[in-house]
PDB file of N, CA and C in Angstrom:
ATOM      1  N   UNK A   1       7.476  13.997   6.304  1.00  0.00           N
ATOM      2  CA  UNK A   1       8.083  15.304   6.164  1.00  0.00           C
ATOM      3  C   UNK A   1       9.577  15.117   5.954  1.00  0.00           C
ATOM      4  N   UNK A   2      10.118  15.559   4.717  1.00  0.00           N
ATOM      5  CA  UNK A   2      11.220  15.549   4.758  1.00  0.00           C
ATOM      6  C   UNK A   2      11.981  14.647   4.108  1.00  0.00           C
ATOM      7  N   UNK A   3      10.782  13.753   4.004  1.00  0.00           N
ATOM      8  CA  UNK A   3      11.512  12.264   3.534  1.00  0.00           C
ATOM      9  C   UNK A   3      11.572  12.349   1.789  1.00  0.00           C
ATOM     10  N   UNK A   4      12.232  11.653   1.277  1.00  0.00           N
ATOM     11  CA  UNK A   4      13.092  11.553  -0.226  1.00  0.00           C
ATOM     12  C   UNK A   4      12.287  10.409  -0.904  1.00  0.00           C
ATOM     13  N   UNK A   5      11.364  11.051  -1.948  1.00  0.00           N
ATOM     14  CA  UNK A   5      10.786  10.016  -2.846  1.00  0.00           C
ATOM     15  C   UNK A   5      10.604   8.659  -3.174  1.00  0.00           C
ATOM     16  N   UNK A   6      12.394   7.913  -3.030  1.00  0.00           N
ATOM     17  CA  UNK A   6      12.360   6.372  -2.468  1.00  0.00           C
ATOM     18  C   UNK A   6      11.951   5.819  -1.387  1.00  0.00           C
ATOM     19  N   UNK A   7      12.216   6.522  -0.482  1.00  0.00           N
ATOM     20  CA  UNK A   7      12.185   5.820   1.001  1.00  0.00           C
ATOM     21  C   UNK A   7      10.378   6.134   1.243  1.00  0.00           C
ATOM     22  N   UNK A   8       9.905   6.960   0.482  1.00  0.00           N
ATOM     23  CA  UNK A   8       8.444   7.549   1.091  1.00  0.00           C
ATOM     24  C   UNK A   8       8.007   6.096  -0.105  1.00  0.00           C
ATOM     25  N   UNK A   9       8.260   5.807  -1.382  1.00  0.00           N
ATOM     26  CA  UNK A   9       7.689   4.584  -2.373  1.00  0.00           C
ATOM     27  C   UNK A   9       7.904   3.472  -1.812  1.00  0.00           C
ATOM     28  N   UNK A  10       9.231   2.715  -1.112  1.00  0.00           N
ATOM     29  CA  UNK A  10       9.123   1.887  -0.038  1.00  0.00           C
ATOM     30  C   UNK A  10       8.211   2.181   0.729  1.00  0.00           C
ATOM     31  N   UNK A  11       7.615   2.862   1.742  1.00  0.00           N
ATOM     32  CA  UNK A  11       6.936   2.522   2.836  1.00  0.00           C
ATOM     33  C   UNK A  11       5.169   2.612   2.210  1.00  0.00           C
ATOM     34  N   UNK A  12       4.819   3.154   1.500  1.00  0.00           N
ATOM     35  CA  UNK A  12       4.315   2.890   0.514  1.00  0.00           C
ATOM     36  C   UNK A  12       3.749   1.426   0.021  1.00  0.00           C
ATOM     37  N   UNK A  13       4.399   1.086  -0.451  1.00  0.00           N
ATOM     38  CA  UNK A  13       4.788  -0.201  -0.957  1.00  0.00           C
ATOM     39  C   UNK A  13       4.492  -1.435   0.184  1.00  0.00           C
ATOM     40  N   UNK A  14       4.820  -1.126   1.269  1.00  0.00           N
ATOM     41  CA  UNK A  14       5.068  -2.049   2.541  1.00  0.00           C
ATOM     42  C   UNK A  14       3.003  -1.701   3.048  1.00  0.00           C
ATOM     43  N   UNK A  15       2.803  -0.171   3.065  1.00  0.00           N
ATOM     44  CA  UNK A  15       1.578   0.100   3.559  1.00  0.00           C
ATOM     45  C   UNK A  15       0.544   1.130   2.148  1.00  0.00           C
ATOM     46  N   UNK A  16       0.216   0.266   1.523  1.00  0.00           N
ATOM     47  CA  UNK A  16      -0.625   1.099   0.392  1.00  0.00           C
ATOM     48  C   UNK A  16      -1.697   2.484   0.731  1.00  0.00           C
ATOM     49  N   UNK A  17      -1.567   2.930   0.096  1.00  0.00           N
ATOM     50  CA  UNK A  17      -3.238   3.775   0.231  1.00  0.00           C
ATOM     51  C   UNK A  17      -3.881   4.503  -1.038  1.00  0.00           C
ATOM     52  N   UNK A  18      -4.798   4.718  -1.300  1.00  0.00           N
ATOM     53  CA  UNK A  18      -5.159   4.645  -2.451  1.00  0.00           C
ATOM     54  C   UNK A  18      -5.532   6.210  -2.641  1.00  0.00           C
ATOM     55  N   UNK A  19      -4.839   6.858  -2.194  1.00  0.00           N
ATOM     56  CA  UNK A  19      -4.999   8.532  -2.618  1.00  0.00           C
ATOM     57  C   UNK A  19      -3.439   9.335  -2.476  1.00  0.00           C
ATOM     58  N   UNK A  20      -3.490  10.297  -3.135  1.00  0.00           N
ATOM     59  CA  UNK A  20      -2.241  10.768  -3.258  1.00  0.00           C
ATOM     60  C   UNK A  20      -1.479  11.267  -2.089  1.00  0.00           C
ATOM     61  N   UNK A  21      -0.045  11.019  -1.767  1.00  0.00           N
ATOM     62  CA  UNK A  21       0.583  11.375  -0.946  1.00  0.00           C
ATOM     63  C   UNK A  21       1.609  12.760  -1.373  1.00  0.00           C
ATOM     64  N   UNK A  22       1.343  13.502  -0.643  1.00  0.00           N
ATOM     65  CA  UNK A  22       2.394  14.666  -1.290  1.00  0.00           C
ATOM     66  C   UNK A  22       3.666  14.640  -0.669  1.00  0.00           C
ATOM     67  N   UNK A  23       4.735  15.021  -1.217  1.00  0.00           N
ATOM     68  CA  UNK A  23       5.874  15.249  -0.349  1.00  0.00           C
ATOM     69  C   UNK A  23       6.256  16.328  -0.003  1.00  0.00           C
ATOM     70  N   UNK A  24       6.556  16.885   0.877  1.00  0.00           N
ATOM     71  CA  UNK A  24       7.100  17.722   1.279  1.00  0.00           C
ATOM     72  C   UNK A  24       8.818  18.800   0.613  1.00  0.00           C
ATOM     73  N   UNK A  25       9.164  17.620   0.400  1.00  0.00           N
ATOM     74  CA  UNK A  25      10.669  17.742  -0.423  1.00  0.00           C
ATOM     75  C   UNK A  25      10.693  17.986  -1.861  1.00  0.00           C
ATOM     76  N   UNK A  26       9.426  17.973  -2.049  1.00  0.00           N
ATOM     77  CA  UNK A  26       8.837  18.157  -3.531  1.00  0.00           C
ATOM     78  C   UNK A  26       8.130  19.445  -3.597  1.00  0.00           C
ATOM     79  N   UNK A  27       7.461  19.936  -2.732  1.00  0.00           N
ATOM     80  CA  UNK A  27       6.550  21.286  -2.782  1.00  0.00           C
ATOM     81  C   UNK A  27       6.863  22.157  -2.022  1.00  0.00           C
ATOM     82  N   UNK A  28       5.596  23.250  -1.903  1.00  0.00           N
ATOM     83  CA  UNK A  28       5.771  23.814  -0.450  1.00  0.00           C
ATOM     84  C   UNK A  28       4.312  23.809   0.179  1.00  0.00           C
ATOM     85  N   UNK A  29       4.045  22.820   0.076  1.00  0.00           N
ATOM     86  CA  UNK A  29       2.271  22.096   0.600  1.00  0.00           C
ATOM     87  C   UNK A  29       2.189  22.418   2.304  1.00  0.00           C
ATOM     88  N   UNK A  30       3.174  22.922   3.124  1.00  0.00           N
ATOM     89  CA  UNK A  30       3.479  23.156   4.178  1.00  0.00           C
ATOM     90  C   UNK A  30       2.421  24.416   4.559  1.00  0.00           C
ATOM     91  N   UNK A  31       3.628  25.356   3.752  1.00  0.00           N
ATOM     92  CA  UNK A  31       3.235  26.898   4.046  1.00  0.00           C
ATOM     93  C   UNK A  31       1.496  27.520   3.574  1.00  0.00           C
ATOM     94  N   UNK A  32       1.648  27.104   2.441  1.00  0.00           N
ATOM     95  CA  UNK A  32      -0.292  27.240   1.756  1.00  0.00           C
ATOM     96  C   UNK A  32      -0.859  27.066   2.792  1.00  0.00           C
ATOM     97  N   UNK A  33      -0.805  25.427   3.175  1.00  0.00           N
ATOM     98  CA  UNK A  33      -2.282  25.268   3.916  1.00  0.00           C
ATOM     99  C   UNK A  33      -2.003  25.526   5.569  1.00  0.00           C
ATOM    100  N   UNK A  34      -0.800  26.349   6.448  1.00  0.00           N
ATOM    101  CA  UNK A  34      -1.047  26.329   7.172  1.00  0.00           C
ATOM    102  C   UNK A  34      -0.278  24.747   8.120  1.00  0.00           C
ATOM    103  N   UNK A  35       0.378  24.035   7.817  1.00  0.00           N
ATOM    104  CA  UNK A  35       0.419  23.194   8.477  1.00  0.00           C
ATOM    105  C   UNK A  35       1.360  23.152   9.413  1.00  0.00           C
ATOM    106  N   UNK A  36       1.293  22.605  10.214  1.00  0.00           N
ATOM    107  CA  UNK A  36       2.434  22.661  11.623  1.00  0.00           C
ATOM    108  C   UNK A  36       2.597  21.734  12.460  1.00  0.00           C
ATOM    109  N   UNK A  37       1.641  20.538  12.709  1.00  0.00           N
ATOM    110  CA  UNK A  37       2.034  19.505  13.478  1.00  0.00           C
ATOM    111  C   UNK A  37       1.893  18.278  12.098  1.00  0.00           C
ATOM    112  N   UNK A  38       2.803  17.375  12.321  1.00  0.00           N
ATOM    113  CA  UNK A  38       2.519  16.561  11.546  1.00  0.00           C
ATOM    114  C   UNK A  38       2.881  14.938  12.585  1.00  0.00           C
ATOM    115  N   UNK A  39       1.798  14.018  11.618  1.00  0.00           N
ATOM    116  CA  UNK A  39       0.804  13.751  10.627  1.00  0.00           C
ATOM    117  C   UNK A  39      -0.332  14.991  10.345  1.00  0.00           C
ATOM    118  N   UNK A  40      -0.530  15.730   9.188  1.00  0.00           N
ATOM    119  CA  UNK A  40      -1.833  15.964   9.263  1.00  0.00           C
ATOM    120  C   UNK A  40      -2.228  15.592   7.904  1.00  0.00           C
ATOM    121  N   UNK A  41      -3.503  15.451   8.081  1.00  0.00           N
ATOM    122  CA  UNK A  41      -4.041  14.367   7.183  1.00  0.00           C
ATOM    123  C   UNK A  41      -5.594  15.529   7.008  1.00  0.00           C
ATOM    124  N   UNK A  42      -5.540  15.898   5.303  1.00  0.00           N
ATOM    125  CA  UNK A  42      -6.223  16.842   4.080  1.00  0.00           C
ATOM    126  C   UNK A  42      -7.351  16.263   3.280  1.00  0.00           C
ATOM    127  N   UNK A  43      -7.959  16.500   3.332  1.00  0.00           N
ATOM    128  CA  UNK A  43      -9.551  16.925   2.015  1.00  0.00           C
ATOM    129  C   UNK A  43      -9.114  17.482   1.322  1.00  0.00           C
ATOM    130  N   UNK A  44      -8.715  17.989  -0.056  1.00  0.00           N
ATOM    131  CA  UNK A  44      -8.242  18.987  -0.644  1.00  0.00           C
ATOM    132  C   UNK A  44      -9.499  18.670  -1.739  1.00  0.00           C
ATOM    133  N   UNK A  45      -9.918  19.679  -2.299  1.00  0.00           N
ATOM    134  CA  UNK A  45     -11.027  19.571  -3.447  1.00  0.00           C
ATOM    135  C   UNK A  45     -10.364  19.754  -4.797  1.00  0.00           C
ATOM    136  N   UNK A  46     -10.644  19.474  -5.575  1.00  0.00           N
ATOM    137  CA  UNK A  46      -9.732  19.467  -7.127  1.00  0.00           C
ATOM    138  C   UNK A  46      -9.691  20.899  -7.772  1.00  0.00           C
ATOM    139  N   UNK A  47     -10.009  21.939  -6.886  1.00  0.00           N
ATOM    140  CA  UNK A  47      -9.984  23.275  -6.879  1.00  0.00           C
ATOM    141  C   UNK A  47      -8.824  24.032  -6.157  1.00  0.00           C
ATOM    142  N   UNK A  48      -8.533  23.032  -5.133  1.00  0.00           N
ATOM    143  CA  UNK A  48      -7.445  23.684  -4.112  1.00  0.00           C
ATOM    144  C   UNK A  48      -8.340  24.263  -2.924  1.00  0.00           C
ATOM    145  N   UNK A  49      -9.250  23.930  -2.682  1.00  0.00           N
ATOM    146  CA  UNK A  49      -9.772  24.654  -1.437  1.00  0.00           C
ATOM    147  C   UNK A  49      -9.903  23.199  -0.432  1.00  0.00           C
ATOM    148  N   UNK A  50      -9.588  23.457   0.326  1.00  0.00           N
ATOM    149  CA  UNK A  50      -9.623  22.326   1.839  1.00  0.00           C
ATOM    150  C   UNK A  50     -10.581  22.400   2.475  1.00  0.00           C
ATOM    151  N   UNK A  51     -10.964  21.400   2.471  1.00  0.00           N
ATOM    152  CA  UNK A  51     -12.589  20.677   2.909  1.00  0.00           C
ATOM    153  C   UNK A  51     -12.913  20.258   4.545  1.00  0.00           C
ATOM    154  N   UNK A  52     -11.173  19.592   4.551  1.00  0.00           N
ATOM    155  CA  UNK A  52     -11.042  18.845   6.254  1.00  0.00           C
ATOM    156  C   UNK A  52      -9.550  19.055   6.019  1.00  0.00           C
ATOM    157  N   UNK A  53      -9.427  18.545   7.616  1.00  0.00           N
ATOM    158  CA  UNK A  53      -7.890  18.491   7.718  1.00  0.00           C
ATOM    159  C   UNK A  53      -8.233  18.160   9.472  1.00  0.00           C
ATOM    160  N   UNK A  54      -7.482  17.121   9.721  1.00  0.00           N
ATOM    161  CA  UNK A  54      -7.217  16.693  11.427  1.00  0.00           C
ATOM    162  C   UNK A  54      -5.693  16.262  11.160  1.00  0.00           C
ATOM    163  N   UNK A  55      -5.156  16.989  12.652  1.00  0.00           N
ATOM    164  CA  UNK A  55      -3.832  16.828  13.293  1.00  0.00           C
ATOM    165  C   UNK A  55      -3.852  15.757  13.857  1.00  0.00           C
ATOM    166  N   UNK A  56      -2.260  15.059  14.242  1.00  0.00           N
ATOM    167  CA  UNK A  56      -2.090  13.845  14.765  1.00  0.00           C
ATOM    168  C   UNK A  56      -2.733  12.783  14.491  1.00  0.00           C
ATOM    169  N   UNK A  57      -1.432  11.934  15.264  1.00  0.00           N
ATOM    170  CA  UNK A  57      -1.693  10.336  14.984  1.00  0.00           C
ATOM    171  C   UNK A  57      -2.772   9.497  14.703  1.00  0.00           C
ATOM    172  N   UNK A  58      -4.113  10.092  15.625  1.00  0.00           N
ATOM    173  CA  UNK A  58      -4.834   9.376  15.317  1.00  0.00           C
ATOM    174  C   UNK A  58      -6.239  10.315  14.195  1.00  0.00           C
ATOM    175  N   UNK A  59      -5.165  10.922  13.497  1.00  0.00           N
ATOM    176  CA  UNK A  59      -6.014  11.709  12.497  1.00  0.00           C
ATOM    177  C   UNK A  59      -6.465  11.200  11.583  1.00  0.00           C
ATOM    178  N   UNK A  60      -5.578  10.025  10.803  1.00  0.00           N
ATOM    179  CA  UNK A  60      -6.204   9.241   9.726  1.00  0.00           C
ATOM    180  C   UNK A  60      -7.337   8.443   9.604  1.00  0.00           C
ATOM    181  N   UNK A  61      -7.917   7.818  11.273  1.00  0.00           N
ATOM    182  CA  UNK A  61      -8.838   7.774  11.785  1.00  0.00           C
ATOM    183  C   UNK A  61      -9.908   7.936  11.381  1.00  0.00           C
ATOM    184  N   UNK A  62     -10.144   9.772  12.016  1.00  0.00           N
ATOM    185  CA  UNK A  62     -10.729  10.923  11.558  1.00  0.00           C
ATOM    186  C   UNK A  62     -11.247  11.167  10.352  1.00  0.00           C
ATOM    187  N   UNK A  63     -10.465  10.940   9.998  1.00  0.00           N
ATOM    188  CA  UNK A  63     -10.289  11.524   8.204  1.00  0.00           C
ATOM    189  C   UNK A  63     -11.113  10.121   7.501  1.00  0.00           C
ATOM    190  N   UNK A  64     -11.140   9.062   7.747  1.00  0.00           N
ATOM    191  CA  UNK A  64     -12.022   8.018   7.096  1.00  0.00           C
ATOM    192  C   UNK A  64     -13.447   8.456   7.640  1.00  0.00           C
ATOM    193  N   UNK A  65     -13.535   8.767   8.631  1.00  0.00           N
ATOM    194  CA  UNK A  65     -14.573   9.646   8.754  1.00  0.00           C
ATOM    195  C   UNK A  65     -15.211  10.550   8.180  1.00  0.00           C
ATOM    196  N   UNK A  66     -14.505  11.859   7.745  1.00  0.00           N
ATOM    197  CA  UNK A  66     -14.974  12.620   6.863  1.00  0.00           C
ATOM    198  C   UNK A  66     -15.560  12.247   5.933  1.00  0.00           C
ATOM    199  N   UNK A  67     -14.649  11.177   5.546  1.00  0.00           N
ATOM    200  CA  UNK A  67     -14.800  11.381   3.529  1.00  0.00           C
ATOM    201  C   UNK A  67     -15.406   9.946   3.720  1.00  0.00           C
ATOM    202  N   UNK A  68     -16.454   9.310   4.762  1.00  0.00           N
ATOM    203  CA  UNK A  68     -17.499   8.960   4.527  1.00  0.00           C
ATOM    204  C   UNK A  68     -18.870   9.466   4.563  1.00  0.00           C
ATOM    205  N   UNK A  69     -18.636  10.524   5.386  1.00  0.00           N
ATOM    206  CA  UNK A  69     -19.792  11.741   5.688  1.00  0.00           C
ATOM    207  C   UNK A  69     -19.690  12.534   4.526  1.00  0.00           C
ATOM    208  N   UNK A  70     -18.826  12.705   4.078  1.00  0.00           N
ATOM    209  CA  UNK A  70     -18.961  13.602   2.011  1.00  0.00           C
ATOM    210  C   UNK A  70     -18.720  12.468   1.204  1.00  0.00           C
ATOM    211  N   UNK A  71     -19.240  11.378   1.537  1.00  0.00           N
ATOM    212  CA  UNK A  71     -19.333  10.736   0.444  1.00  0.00           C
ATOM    213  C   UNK A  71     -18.325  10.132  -0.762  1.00  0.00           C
ATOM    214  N   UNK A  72     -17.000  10.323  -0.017  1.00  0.00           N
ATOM    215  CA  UNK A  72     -15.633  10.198  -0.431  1.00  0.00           C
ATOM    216  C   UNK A  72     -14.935   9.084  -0.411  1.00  0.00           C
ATOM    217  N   UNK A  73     -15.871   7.805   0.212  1.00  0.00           N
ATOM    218  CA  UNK A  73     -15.371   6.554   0.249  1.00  0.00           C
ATOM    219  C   UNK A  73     -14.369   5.868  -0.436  1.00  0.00           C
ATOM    220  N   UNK A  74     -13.292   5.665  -0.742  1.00  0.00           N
ATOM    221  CA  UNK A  74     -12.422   4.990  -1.866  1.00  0.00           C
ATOM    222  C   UNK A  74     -12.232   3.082  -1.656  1.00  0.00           C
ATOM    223  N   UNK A  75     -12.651   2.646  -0.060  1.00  0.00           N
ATOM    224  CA  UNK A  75     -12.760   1.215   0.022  1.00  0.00           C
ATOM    225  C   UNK A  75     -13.517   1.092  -0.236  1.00  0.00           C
TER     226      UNK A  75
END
C-alpha cells in the first residue's frame, strides 16, 4: 500500500509471484472492493466480480487454498 512502482518491482524481483500485483498508487482498487486491513489477498474473475478474498498475514496461505479448490493452480 502506498508503495511506488520501483520499490514494489524490486521486492518483486527479490520474491516472484506469478499473478498480478496491483498498486495502490496506481488505482483506486481500495475503495471498489471494500478493502481495509492490509495484506489482503483477491480472486478477482476477468469480469471484475470477486470470488475470494482473506485478510492478513497469513492470508496468502489461504488464498493457495482457494485457487486450488477452483482449480486455479498456477505452480
Amino acid at each position: 500500500m502506498n508503495e511506488d512502482r520501483p520499490i514494489v518491482e524490486k521486492f518483486l524481483q527479490e520474491h516472484p509471484h506469478r499473478f498480478p500485483v496491483v498498486l495502490t498508487t496506481e488505482n483506486e482498487m481500495p475503495r471498489p472492493y471494500q478493502i481495509g486491513v492490509f495484506p489482503t489477498y483477491m480472486i478477482i474473475e476477468k469480469d471484475g466480480t470477486l470470488s475470494a478474498a482473506v485478510e492478513g498475514d497469513q492470508g496468502f496461505g489461504e488464498l493457495r487454498k482457494l485457487r486450488k479448490k477452483a482449480g486455479l493452480e498456477l505452480e
